[in-house]
Protein backbone atom coordinates (compact mmCIF):
# COMPACT_ATOMS: atom_id res chain seq x y z
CA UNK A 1 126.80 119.96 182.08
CA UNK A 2 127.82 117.02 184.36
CA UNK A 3 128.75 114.13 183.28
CA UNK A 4 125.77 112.00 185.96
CA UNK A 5 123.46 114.72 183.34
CA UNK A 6 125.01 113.78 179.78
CA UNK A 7 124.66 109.66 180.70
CA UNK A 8 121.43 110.29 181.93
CA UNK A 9 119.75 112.13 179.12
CA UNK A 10 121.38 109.21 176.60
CA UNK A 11 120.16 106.91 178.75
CA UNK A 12 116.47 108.53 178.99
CA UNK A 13 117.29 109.08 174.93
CA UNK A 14 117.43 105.29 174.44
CA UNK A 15 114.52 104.13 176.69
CA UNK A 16 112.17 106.31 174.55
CA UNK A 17 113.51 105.56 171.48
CA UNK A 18 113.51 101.44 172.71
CA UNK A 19 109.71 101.76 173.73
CA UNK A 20 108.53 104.07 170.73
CA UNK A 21 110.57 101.04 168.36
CA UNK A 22 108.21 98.50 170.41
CA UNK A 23 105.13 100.14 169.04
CA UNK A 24 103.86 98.31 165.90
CA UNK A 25 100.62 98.08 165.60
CA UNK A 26 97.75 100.34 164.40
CA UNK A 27 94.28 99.34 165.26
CA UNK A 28 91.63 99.82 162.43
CA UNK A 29 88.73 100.19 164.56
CA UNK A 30 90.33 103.04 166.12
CA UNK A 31 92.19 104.79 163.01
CA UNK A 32 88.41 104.79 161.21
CA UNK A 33 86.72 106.72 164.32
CA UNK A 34 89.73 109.28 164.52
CA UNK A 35 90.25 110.02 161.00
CA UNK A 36 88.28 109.76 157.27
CA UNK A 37 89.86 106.60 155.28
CA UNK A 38 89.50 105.85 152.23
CA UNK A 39 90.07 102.51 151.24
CA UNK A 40 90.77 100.47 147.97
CA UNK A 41 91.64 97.16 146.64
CA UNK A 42 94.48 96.75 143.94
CA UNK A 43 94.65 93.42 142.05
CA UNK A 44 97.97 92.14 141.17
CA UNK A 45 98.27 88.86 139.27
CA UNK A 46 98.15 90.66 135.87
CA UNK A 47 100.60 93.13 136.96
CA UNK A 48 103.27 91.97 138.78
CA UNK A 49 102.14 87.87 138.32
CA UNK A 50 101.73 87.27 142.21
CA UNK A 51 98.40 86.27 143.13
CA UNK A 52 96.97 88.26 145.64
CA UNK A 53 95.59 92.01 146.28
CA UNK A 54 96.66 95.04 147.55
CA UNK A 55 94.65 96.87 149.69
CA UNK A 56 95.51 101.03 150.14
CA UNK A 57 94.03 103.45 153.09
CA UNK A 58 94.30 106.74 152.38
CA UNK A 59 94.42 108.25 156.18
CA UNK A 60 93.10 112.20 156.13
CA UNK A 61 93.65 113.94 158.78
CA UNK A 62 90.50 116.90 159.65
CA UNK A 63 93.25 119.23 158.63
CA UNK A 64 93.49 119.34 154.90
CA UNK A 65 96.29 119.55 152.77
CA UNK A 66 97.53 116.23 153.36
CA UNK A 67 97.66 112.35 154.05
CA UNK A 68 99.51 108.95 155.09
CA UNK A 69 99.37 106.30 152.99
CA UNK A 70 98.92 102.98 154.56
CA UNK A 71 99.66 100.09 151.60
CA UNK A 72 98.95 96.59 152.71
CA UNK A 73 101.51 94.18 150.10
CA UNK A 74 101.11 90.51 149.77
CA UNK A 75 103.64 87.95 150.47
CA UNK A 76 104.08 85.16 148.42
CA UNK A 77 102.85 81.42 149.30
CA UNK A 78 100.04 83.40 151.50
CA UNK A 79 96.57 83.95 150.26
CA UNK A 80 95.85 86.28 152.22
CA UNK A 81 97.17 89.94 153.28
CA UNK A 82 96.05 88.99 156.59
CA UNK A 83 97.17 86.41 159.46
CA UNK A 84 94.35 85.32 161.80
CA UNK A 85 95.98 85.71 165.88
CA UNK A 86 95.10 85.80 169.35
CA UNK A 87 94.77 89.20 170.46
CA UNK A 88 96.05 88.48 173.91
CA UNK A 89 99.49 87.10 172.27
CA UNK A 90 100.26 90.39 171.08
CA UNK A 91 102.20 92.60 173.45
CA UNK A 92 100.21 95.25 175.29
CA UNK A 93 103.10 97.81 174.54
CA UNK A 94 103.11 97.18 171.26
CA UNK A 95 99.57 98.37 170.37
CA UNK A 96 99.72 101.91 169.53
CA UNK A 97 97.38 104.07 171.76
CA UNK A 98 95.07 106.17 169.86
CA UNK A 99 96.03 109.18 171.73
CA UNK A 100 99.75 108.81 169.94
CA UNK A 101 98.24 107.94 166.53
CA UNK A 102 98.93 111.71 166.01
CA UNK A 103 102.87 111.26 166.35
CA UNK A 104 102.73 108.28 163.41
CA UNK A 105 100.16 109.98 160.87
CA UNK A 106 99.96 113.53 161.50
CA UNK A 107 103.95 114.72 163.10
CA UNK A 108 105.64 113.31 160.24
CA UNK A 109 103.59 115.72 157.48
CA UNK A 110 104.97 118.78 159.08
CA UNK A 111 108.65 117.70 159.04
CA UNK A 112 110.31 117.10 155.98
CA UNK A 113 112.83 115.24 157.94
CA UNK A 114 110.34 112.30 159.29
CA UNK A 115 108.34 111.84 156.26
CA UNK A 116 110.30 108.74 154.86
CA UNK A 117 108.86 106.15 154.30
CA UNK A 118 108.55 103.13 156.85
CA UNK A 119 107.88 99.73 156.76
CA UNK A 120 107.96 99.38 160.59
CA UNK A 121 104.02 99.86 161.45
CA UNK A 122 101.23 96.81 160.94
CA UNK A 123 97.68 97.35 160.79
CA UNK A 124 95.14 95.38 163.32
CA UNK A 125 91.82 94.67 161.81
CA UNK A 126 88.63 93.36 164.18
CA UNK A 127 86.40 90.71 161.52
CA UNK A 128 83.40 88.86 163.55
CA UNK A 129 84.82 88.60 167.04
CA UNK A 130 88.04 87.71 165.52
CA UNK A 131 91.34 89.62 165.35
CA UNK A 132 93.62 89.55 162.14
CA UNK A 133 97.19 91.51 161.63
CA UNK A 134 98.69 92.65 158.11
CA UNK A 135 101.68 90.40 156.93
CA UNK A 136 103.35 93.55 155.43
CA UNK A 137 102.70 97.09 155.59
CA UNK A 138 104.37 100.68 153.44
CA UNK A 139 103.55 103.64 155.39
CA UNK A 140 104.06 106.91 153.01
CA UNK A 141 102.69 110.77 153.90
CA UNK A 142 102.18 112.91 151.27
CA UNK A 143 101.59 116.90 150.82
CA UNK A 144 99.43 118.50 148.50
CA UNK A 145 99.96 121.58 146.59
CA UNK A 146 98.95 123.37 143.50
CA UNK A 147 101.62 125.73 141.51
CA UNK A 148 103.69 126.09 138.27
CA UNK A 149 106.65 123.95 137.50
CA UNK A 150 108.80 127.83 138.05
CA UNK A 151 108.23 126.79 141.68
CA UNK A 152 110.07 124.17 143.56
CA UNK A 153 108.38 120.73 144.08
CA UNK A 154 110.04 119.34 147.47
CA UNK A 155 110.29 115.47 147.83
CA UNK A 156 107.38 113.91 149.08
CA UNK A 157 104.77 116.71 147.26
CA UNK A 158 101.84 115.87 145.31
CA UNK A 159 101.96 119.10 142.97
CA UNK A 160 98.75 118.81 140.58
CA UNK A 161 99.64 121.84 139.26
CA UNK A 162 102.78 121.62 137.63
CA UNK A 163 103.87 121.13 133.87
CA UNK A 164 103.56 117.28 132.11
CA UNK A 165 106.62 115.25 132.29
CA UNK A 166 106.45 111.57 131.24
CA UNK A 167 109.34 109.43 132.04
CA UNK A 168 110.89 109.09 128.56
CA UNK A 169 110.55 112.76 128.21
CA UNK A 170 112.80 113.07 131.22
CA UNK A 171 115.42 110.60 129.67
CA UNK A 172 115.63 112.60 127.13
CA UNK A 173 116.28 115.65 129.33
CA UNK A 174 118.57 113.08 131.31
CA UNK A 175 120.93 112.44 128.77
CA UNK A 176 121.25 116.29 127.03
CA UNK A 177 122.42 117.29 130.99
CA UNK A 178 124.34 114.00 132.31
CA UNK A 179 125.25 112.49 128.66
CA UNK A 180 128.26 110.53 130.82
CA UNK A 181 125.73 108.76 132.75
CA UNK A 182 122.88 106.07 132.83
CA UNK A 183 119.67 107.03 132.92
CA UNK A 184 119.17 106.80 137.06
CA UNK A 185 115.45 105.52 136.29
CA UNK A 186 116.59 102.69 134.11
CA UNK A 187 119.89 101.92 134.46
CA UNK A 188 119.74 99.07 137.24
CA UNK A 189 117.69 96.80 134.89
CA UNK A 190 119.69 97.75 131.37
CA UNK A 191 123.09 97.29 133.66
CA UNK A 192 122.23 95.28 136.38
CA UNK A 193 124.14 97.55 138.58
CA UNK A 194 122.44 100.30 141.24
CA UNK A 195 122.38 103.80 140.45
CA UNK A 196 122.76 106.72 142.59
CA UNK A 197 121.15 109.91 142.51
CA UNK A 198 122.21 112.51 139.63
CA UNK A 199 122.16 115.04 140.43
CA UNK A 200 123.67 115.98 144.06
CA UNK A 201 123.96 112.40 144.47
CA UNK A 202 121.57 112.40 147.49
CA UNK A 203 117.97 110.82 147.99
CA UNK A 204 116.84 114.39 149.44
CA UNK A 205 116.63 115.23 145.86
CA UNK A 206 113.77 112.96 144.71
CA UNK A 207 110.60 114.48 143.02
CA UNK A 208 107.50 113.22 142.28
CA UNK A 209 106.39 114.42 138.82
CA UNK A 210 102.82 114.55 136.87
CA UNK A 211 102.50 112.72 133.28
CA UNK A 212 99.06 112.42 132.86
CA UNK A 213 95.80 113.88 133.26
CA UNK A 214 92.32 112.02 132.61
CA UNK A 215 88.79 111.67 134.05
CA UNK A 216 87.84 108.46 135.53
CA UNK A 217 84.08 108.68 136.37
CA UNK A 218 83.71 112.39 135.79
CA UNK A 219 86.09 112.66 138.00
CA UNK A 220 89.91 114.38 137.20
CA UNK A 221 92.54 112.19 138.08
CA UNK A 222 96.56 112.57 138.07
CA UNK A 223 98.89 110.36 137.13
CA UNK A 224 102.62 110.77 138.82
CA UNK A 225 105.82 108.69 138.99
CA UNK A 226 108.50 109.30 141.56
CA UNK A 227 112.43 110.39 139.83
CA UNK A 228 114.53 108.07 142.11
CA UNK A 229 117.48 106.11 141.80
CA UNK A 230 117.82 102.07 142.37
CA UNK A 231 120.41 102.55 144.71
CA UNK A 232 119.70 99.01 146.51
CA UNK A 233 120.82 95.47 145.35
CA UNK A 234 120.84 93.63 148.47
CA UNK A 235 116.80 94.60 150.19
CA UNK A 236 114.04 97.28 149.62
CA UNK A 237 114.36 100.31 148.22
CA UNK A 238 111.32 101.77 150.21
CA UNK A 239 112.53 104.92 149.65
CA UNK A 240 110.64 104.76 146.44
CA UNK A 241 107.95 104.12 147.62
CA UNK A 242 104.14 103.69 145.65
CA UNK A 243 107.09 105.09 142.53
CA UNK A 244 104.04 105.93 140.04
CA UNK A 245 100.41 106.46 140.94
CA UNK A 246 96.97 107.71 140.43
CA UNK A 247 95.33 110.44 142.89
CA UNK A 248 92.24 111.95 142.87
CA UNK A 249 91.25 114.73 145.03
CA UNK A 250 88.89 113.53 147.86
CA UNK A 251 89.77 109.95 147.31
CA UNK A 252 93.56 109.68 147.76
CA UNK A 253 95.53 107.29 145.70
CA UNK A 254 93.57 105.37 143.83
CA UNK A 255 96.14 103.52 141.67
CA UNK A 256 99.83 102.46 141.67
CA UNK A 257 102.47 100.37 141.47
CA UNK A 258 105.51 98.61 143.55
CA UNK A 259 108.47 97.86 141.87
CA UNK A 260 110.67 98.33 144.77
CA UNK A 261 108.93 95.70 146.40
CA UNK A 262 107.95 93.02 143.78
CA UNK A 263 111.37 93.10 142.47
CA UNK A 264 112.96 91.27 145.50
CA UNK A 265 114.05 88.52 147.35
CA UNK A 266 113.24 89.96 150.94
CA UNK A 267 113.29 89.18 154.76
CA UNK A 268 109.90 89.36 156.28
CA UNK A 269 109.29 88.93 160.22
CA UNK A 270 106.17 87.33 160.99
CA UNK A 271 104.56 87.72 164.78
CA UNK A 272 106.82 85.49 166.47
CA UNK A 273 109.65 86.56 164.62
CA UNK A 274 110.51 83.66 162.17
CA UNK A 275 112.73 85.26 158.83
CA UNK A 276 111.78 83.35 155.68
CA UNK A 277 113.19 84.15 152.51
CA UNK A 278 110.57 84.59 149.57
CA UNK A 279 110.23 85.35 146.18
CA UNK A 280 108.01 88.23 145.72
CA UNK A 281 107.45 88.49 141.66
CA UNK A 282 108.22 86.24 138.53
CA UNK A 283 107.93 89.53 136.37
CA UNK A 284 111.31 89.51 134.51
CA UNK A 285 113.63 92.35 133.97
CA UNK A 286 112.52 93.56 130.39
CA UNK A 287 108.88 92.95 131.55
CA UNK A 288 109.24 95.51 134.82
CA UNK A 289 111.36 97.56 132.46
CA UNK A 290 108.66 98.15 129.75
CA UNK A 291 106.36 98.71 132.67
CA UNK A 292 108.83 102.27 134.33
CA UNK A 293 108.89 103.73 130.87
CA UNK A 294 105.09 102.80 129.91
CA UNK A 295 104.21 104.36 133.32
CA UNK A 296 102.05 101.53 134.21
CA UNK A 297 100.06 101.02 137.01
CA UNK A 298 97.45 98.99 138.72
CA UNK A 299 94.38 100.80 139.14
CA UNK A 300 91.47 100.15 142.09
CA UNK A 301 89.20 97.83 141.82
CA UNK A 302 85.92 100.22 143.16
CA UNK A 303 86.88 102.59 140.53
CA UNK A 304 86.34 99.57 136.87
């Protein structure tokens, strides 16, 4: 291959890559006539003391099997997951088309490889003529399955079929195999230091396990948490995720919570692109602590 070919193609490489980075925005309108959403409403000033909601859309595509989360978080000294704006100020190429919602919702639940999560996508919401944006977004995809624990549970698998495992059960499994190390679930807040991944020392390993089982309305729910390191002291640890939450079938995730998030001091870019630094929970240490091995969460507001 030339080299006029090889500069080329990296060339060609980082156009698309520059233009596909431009695209932030998902409009609502259009995401609710392509797909089924289901949407709920999280409170949070009991949970993580920041007043405010959290509002989650379950995306599902025709195809069944499984979904992208779509969390919309608060930030602090706003009221409001929402900032009012001019439609026309927003950059034409940065409006997702519809046509290419497929390649942000769908693509990444067939590759393992492009189903981490991002915090890179907002969503556009039309309200009475007027046009509002999400301050901060978590975009997750999720698989669904149903088989024994004998089988492997890959990262990013809802598996309503496996065997109970509550956090402190797993500690306790922890520390018979790894009796050398910290707990990788607890450790950050007991040491105030971040933990890496035991075993294999790699994020790839992360597993999303069941704990609970209950009906909510006649209807069965499941109750997970996510076994993941803190391996993060200086920003998010999105890789985490929703860490424990409640799904039902045909409704999504009903429930959760968002340590990685509410934990921080964090960098957030607002439309014109002013950074501000803000405090995004007064929860203490022992507090969120209690919270990972109670396996609390928040739970929607449609479903009291």
């Amino acid at each position: 291959m030339s080299k006029s070919i090889i500069i080329y193609i990296v060339i060609f490489g980082m156009v698309s890559l520059s233009v596909k980075a431009q695209k932030k925005f998902l409009m609502l309108d259009s995401l609710t006539e392509k797909y089924s959403i289901k949407h709920y409403t999280l409170k949070t000033d009991s949970f993580y003391f920041v007043k405010g909601d959290i509002e989650l859309y379950n995306i599902m595509p025709s195809k069944k099997g499984s979904f992208a989360l779509i969390s919309v978080l608060p930030v602090q000294t706003y009221t409001d997951l929402w900032e009012k704006v001019n439609f026309e100020d927003i950059p034409e190429n940065e409006v997702i088309n519809p046509k290419s919602y497929r390649d942000y919702l769908e693509r990444p639940l067939l590759w393992e490889k492009d189903r981490a999560p991002r915090l890179d996508l907002k969503l556009i919401k039309k309200v009475d003529g007027a046009y509002y944006i999400s301050r901060f977004c978590l975009v997750e995809y999720f698989i669904l399955a149903h088989h024994g624990s004998e089988l492997n549970t890959p990262r990013h698998v809802i598996n309503t079929g496996q065997s109970l495992m509550s956090i402190r059960e797993m500690e306790v499994v922890f520390k018979k195999n790894f009796p050398d190390h910290s707990f990788i679930m607890t450790s950050f807040f007991t040491k105030n230091f971040p933990s890496v991944m035991i075993p294999y020392g790699s994020n790839d390993y992360m597993r999303i396990y069941l704990s609970k089982v209950y009906q909510i309305h006649g209807e069965k729910a499941y109750q997970f948490w996510t076994y993941a390191p803190w391996n993060k002291s200086d920003g998010f640890a999105e890789e985490r995720g929703i860490d424990r939450f409640l799904y039902i079938p045909e409704k999504g995730i009903v429930g959760g919570s968002y340590d990685f998030y509410f934990k921080y001091f964090s960098t957030v870019r607002t439309l014109n692109y002013h950074l501000e630094k803000r405090k995004l929970s007064e929860l203490d240490t022992n507090q969120m602590l209690e919270n990972i091995l109670e396996e609390r969460i928040m739970v929607a507001e449609e479903l009291k």
